[in-house]
Protein backbone atom coordinates (compact mmCIF):
# COMPACT_ATOMS: atom_id res chain seq x y z
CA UNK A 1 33.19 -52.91 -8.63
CA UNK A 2 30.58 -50.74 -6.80
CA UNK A 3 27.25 -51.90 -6.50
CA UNK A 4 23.41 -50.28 -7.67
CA UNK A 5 20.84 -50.08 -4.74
CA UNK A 6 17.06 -50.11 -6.17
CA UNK A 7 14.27 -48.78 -4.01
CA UNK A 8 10.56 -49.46 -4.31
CA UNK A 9 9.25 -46.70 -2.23
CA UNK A 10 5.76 -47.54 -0.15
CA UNK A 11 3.60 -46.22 2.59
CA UNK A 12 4.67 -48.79 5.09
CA UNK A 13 7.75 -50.45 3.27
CA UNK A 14 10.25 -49.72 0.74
CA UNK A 15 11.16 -52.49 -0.83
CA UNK A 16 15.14 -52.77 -1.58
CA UNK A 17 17.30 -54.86 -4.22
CA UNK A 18 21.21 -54.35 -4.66
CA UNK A 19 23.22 -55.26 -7.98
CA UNK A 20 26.17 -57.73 -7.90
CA UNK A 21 29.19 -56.06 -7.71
CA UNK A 22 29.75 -56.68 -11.83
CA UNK A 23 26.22 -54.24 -11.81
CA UNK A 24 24.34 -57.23 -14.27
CA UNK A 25 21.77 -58.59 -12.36
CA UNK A 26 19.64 -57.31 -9.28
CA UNK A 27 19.20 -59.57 -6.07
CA UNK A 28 16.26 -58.68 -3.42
CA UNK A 29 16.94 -57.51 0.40
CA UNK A 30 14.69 -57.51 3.16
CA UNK A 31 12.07 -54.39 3.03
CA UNK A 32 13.14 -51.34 4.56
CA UNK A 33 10.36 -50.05 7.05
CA UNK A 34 9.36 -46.56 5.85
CA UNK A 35 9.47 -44.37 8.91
CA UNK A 36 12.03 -42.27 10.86
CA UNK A 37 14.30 -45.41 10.60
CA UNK A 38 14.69 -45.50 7.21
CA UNK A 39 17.40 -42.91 6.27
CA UNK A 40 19.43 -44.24 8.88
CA UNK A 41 19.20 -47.94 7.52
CA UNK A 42 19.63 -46.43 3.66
CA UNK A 43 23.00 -44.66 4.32
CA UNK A 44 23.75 -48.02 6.53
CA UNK A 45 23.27 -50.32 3.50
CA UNK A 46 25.51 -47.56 1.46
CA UNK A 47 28.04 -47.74 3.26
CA UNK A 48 28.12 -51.82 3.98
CA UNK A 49 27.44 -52.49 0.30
CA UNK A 50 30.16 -50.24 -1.51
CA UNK A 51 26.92 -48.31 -3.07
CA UNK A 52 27.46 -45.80 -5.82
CA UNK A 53 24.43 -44.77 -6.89
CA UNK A 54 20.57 -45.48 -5.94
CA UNK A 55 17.72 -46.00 -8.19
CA UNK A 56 14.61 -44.84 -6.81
CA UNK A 57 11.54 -45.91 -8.09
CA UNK A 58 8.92 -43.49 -9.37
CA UNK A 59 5.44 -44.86 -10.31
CA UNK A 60 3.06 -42.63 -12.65
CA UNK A 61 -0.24 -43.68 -14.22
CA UNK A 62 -0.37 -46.10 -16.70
CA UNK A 63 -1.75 -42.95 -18.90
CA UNK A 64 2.15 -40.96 -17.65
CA UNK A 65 0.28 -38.95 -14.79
CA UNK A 66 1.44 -38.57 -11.63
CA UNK A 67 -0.83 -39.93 -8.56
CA UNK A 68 -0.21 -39.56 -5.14
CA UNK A 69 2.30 -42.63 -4.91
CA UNK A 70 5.01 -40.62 -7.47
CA UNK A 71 4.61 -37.51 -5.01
CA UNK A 72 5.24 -40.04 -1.75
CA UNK A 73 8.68 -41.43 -4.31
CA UNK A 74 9.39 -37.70 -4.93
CA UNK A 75 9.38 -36.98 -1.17
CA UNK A 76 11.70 -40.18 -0.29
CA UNK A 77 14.29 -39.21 -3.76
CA UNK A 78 14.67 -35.55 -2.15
CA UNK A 79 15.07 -37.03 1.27
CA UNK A 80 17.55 -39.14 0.14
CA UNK A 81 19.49 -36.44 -2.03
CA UNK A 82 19.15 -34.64 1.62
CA UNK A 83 20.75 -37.39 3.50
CA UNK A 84 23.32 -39.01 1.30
CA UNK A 85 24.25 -35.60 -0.58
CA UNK A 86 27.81 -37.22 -1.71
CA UNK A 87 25.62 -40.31 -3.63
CA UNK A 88 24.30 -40.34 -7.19
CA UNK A 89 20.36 -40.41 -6.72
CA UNK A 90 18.17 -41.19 -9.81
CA UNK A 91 14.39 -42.05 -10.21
CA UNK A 92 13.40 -44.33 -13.12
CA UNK A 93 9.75 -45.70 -13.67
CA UNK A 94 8.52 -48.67 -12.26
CA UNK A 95 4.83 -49.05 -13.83
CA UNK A 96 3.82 -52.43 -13.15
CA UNK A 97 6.42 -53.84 -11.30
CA UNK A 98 4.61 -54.60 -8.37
CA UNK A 99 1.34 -56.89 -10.64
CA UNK A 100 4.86 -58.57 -12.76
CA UNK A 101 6.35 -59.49 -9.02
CA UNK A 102 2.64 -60.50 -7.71
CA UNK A 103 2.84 -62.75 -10.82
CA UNK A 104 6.29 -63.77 -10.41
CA UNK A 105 5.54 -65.04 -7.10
CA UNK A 106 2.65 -66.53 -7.80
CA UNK A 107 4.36 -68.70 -10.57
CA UNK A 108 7.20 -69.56 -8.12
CA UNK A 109 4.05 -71.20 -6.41
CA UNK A 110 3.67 -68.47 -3.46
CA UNK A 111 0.11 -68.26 -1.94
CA UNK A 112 -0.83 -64.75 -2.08
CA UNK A 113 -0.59 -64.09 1.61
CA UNK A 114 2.99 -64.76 1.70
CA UNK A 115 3.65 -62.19 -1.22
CA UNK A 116 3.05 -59.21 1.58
CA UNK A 117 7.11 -59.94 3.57
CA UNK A 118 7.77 -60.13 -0.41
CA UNK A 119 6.02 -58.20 -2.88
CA UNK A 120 8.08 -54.45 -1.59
CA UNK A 121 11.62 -56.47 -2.42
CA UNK A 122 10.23 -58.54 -5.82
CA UNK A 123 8.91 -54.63 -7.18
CA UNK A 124 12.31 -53.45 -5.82
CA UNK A 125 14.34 -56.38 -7.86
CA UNK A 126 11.94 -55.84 -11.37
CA UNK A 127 12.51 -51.73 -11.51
CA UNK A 128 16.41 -52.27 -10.61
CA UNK A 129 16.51 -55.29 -13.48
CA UNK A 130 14.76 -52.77 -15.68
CA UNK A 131 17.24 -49.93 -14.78
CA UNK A 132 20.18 -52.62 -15.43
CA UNK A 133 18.72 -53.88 -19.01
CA UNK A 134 18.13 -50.37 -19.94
CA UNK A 135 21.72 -49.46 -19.77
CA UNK A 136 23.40 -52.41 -21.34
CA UNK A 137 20.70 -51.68 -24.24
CA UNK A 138 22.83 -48.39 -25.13
């Protein structure tokens, strides 16, 4: 079976999780540098990774606004659609993924300057888990 790829979109990394191949349970990958590189290491991971669809995060406002991180996840779901027009794009909301994987990896007994090489990928793993547990609730 075909795997989910989640992205955490962020100003200098996008943090990046991919389902198991049963699509149950969401595993973290290294984060994705977010510059010209990225597209090129998105349809890369696609295509190594038997990818049929990719969940892009899209953080709003506690309050359901949109701030100017859910325009920068806007920009990276079009350019994405743009690049990979053949693959199933979807955004899903990720309030508060990145304070649950701070806490996650605090509780795994991380010092909070190691979270930074893990915090984009943790984020990336919580929205995808989210995305997973939200469709086996229907």
């Amino acid at each position: 079976m075909a795997r989910i790829l989640g992205i955490d979109p962020g100003t200098r990394r996008c943090g990046v999780s991919i389902t198991d191949s049963a699509q149950t349970m969401a595993f973290p990958r290294p984060a994705l540098a977010a510059d010209e590189s990225l597209m090129s290491a998105l349809s890369g991971l696609v295509q190594d990774e038997s990818v049929v669809l990719i969940v892009v995060g899209r953080p709003v406002a506690l309050s359901g606004k949109e701030t100017a991180s859910t325009s920068l996840a806007d920009q990276l779901y079009e350019s994405i659609q743009r690049t990979l027009p053949d693959m199933e794009v979807i955004q899903w909301d990720e309030r508060l993924t990145t304070r649950e994987a701070q806490r996650s990896l605090s509780g795994a007994g991380m010092k909070a300057r190691q979270h930074r090489e893990h915090i984009d990928s943790a984020a990336a793993v919580i929205m995808l888990q989210n995305y997973l547990d939200g469709l086996n609730a229907l």
